[in-house]
N, C-alpha and C. Protein backbone atom coordinates (compact mmCIF):
# COMPACT_ATOMS: atom_id res chain seq x y z
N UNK A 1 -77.26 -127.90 58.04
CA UNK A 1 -77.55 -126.50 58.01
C UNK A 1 -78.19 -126.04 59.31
N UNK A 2 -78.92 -126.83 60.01
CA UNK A 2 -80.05 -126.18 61.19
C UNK A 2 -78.93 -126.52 62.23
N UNK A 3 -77.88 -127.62 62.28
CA UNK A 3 -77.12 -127.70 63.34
C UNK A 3 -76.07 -126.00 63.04
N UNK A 4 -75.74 -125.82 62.13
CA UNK A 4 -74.63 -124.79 62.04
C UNK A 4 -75.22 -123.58 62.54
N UNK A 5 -77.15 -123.04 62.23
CA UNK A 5 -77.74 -122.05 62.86
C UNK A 5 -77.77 -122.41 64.23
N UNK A 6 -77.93 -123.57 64.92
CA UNK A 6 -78.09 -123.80 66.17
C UNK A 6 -76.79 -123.30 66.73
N UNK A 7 -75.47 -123.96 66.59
CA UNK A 7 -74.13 -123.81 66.59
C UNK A 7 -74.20 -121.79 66.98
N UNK A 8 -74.45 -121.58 65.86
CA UNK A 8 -74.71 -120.15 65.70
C UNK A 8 -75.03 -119.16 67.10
N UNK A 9 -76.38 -119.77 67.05
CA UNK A 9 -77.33 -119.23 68.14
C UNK A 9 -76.49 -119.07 69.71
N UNK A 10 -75.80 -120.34 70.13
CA UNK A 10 -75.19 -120.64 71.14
C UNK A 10 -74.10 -119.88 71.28
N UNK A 11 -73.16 -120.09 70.62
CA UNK A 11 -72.00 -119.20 70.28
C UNK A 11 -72.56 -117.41 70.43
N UNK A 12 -73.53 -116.90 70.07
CA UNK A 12 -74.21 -115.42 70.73
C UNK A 12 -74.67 -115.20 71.17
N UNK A 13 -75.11 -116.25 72.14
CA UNK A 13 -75.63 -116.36 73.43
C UNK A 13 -74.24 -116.63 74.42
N UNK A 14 -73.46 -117.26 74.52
CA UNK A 14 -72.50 -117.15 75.29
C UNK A 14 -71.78 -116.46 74.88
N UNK A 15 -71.44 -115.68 73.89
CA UNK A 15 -70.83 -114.21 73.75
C UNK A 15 -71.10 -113.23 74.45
N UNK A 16 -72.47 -113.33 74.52
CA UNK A 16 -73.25 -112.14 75.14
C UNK A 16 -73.59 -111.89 76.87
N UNK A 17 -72.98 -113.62 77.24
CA UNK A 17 -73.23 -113.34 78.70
C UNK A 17 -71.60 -113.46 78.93
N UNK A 18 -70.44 -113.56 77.83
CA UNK A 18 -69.52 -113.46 77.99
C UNK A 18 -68.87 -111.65 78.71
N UNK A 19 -70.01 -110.96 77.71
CA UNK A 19 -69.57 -109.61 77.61
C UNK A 19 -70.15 -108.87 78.58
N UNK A 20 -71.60 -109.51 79.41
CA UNK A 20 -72.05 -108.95 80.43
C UNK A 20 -70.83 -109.34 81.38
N UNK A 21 -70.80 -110.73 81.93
CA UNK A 21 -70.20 -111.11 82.76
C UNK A 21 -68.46 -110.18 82.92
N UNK A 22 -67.71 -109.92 81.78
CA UNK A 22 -66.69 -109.22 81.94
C UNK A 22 -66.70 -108.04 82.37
N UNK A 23 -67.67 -107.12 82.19
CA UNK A 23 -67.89 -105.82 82.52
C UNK A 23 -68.34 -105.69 83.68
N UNK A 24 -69.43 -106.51 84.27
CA UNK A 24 -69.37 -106.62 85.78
C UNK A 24 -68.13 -106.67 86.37
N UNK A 25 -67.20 -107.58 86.18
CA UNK A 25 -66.05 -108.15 86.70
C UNK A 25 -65.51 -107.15 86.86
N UNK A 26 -65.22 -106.07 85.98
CA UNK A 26 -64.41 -104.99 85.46
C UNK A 26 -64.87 -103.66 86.63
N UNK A 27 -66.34 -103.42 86.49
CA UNK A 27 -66.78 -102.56 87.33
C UNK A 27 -66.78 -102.57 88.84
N UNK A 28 -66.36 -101.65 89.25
CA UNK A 28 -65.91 -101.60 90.95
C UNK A 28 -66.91 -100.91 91.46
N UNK A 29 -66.95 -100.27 92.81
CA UNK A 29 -68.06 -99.49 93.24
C UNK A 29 -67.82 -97.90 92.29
N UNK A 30 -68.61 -97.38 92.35
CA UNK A 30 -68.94 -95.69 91.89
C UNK A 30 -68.78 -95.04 92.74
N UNK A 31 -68.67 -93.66 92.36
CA UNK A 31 -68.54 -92.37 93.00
C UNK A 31 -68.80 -91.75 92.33
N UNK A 32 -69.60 -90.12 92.97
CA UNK A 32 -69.69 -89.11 92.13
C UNK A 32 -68.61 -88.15 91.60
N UNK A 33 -68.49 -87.53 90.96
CA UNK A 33 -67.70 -86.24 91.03
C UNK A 33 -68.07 -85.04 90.51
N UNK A 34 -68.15 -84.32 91.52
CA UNK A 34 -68.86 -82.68 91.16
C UNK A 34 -67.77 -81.41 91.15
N UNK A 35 -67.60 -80.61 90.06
CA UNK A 35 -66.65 -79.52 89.69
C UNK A 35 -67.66 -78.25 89.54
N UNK A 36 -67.14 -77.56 90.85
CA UNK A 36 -67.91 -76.24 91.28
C UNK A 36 -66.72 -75.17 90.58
N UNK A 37 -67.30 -74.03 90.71
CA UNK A 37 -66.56 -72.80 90.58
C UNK A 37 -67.73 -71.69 90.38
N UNK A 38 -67.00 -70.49 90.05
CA UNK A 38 -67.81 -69.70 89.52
C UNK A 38 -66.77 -68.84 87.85
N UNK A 39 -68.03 -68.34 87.39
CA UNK A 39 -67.35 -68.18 85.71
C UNK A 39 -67.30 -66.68 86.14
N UNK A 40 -66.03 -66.18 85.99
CA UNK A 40 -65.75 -64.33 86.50
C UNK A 40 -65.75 -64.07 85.12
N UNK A 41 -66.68 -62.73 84.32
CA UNK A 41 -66.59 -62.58 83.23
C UNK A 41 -65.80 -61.36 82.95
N UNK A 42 -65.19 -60.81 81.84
CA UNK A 42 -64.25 -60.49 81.54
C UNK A 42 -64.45 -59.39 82.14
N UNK A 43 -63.90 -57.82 82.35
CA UNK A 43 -64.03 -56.73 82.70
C UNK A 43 -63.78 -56.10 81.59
N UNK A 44 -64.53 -55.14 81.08
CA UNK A 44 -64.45 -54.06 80.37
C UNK A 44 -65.25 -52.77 80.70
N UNK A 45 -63.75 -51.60 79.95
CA UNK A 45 -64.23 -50.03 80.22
C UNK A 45 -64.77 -49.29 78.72
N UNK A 46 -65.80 -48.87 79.09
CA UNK A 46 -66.00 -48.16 77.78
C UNK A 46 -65.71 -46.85 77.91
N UNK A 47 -64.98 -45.96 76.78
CA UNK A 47 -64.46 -44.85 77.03
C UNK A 47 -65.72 -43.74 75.81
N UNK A 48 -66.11 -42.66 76.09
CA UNK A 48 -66.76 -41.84 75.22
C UNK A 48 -66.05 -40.35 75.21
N UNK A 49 -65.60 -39.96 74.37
CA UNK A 49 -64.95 -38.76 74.18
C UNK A 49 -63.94 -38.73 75.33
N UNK A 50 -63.33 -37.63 75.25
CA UNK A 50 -62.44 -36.97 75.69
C UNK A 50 -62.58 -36.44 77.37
N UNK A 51 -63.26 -37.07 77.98
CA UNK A 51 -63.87 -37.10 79.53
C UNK A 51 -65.10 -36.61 79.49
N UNK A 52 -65.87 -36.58 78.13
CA UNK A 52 -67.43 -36.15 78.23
C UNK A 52 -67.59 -36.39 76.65
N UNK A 53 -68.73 -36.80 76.80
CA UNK A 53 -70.10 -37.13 75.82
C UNK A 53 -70.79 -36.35 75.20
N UNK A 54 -70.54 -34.69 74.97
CA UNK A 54 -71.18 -33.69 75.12
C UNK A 54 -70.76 -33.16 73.60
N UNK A 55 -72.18 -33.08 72.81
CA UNK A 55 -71.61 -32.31 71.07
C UNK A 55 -71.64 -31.12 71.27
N UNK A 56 -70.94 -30.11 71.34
CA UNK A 56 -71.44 -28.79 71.59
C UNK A 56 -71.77 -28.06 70.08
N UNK A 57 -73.22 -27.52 69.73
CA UNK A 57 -73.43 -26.85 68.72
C UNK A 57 -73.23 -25.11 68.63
N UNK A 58 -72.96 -25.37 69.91
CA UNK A 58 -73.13 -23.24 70.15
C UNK A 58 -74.45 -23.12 69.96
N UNK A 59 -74.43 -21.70 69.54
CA UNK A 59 -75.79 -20.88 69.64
C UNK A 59 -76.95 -21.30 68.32
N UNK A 60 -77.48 -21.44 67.98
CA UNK A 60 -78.07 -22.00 66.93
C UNK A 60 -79.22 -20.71 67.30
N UNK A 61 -79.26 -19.78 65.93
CA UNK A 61 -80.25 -18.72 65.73
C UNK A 61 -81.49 -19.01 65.21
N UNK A 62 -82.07 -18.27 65.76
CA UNK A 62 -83.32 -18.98 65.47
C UNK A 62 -83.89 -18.20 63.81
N UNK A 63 -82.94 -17.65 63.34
CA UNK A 63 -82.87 -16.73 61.64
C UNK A 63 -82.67 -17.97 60.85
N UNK A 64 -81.77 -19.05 61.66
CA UNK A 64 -81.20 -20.58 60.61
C UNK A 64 -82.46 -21.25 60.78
N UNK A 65 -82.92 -21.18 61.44
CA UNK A 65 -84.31 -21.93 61.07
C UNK A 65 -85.10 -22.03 60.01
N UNK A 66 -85.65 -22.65 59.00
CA UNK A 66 -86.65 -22.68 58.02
C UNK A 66 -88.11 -23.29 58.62
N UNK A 67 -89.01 -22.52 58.88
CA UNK A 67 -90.29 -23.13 59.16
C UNK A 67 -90.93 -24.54 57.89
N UNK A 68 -91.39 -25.49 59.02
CA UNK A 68 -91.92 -26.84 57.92
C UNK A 68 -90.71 -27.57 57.78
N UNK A 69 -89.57 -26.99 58.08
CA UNK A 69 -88.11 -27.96 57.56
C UNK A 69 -86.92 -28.10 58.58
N UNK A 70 -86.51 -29.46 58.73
CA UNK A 70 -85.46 -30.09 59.84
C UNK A 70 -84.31 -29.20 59.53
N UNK A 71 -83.73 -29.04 61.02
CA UNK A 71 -82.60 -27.91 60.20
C UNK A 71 -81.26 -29.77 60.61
N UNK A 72 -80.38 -29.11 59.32
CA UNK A 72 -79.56 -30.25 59.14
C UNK A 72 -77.80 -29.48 60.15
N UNK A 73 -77.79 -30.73 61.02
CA UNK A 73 -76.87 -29.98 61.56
C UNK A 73 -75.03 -30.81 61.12
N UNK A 74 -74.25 -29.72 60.99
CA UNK A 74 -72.59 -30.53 61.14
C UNK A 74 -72.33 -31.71 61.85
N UNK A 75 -71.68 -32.50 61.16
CA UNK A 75 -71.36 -34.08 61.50
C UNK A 75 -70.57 -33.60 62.40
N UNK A 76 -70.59 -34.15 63.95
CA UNK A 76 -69.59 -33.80 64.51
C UNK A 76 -69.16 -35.52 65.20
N UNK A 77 -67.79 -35.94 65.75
CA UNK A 77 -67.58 -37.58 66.26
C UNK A 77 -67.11 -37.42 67.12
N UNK A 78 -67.86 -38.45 67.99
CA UNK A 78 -67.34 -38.62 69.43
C UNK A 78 -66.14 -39.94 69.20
N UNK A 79 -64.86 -39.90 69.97
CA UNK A 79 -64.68 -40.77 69.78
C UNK A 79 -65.19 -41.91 71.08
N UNK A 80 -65.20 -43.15 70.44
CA UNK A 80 -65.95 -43.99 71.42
C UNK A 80 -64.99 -45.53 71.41
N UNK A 81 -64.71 -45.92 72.22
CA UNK A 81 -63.89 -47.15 72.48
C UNK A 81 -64.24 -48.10 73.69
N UNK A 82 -63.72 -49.26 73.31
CA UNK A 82 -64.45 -50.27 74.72
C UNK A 82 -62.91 -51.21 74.75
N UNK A 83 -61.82 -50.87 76.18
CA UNK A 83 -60.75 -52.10 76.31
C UNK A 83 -61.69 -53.02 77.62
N UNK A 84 -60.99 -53.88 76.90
CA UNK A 84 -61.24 -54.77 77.72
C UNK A 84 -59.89 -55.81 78.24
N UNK A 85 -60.00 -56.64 79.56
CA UNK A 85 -58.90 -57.50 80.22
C UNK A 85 -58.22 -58.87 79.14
N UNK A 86 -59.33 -59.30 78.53
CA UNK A 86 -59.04 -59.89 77.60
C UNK A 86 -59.95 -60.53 76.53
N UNK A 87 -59.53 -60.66 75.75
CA UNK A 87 -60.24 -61.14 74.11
C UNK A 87 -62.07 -61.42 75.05
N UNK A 88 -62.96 -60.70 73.61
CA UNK A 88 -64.31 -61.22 74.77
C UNK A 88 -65.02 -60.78 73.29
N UNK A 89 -66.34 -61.35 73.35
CA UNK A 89 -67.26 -60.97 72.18
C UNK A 89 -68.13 -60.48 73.17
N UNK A 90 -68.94 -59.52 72.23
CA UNK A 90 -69.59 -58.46 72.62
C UNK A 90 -70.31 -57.81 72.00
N UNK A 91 -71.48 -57.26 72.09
CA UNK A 91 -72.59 -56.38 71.52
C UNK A 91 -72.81 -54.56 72.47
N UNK A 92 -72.97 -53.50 71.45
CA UNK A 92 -73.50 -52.93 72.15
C UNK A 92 -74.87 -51.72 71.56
N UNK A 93 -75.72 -51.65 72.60
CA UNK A 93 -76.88 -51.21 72.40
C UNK A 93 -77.35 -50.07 72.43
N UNK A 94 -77.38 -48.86 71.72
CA UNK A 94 -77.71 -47.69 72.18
C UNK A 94 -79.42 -47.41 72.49
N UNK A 95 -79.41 -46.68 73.64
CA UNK A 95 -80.59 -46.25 74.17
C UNK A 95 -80.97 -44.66 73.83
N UNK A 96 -81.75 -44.18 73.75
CA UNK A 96 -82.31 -42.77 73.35
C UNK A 96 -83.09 -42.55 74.56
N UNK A 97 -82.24 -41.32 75.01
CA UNK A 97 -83.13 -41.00 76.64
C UNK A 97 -83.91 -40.01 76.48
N UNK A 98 -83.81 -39.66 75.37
CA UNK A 98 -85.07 -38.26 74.85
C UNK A 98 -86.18 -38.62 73.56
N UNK A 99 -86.61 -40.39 73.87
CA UNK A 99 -87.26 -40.33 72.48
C UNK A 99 -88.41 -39.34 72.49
N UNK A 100 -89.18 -38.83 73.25
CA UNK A 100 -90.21 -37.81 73.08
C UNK A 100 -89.79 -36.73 72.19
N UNK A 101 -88.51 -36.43 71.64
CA UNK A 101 -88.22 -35.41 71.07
C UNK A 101 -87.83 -35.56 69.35
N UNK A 102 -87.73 -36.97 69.79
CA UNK A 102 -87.76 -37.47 68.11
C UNK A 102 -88.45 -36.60 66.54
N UNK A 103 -87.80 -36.47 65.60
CA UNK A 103 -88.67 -35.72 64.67
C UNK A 103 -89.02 -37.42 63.98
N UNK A 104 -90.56 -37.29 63.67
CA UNK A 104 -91.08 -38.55 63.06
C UNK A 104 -91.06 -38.11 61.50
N UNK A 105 -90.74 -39.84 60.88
CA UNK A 105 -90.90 -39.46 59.38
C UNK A 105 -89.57 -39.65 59.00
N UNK A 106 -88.15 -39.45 59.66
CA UNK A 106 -87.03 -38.99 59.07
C UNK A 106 -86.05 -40.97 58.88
N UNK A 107 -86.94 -41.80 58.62
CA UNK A 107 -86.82 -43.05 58.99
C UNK A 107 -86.75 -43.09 56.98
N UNK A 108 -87.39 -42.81 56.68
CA UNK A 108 -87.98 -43.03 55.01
C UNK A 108 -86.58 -41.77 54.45
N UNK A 109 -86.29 -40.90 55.28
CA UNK A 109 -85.07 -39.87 54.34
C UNK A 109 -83.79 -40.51 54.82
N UNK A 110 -83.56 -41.36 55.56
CA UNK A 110 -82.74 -41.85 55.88
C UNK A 110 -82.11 -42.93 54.76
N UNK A 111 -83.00 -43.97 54.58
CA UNK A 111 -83.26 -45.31 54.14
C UNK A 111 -84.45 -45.79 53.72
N UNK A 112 -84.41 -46.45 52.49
CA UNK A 112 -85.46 -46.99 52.37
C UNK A 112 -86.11 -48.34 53.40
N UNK A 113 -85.35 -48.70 54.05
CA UNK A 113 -85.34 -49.79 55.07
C UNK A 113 -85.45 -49.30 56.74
N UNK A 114 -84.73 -47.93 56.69
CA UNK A 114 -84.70 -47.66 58.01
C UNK A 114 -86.50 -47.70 58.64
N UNK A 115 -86.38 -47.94 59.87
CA UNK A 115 -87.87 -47.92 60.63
C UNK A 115 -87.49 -46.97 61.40
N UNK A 116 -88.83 -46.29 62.21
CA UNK A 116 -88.95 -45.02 62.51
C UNK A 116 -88.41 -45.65 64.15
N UNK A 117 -87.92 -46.65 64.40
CA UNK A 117 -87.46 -47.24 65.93
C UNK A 117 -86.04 -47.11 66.33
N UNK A 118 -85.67 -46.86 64.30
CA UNK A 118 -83.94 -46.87 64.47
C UNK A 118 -83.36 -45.39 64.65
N UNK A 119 -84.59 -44.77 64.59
CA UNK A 119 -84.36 -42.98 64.55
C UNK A 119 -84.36 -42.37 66.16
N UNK A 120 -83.31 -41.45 66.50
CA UNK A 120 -82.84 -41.24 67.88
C UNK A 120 -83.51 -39.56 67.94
N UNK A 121 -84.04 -38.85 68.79
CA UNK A 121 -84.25 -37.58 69.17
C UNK A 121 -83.22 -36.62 69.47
C-alpha cells in the first residue's frame, strides 16, 4: 500500500514538471498588441414642431381670469421627433428655463406621486 502511494506521489510529480516543461517548450518570445481607434457616436437631429417650438394662446383676457384660481389652459401638441443615422438608445431630459414662474402646489392636483420638481412654469 505505501509503495503504490509512493508510486503515486512520483508519477505527480513528474506529471507536473512534465506540464511545466511542455509549455515552456511551447512558449516563444511575446509581444504586445495594442488596438487604438476612436468610438464616433451616432448623430442625431431632434425635430420640434413645424420650424418652431412656439404654443400660441392669443390674447388671454384678463375677464377669464378667476382671482385665487389657475386658469386651465387648451391642450395644445407640439409635434416632437428625434432621427437618428442609426439604431442608438437614448434618453431625453427636459429643462424648464422659467422655473421662477412655476405655480407651486400643482404637484398634489396632478398626482398623488407627482413632486413639486416634476412641475414646469
Amino acid at each position: 500500500m505505501q509503495n503504490l502511494i509512493a508510486r503515486s506521489a512520483v508519477i505527480a510529480a513528474f506529471s507536473a514538471v512534465a506540464a511545466l516543461a511542455s509549455s515552456a517548450a511551447v512558449a516563444g518570445p511575446t509581444t504586445e498588441l495594442k488596438v487604438t481607434g476612436v468610438i464616433k457616436p451616432v448623430a442625431c437631429t431632434p425635430t420640434i414642431g413645424a420650424g418652431s417650438a412656439v404654443v400660441d394662446y392669443g390674447t388671454i383676457t384678463a375677464g377669464s381670469l378667476e382671482n385665487g384660481k389657475n386658469k386651465v389652459l387648451d391642450t395644445r401638441e407640439v409635434p416632437f421627433s428625434i432621427s437618428c443615422e442609426a439604431p442608438v438608445k437614448m434618453a431625453v431630459t427636459a429643462t424648464d428655463n422659467r422655473a421662477a414662474s412655476k405655480v407651486t402646489g400643482l404637484g398634489s392636483l396632478v398626482s398623488a406621486t407627482a413632486s413639486e420638481n416634476s412641475m414646469f412654469g
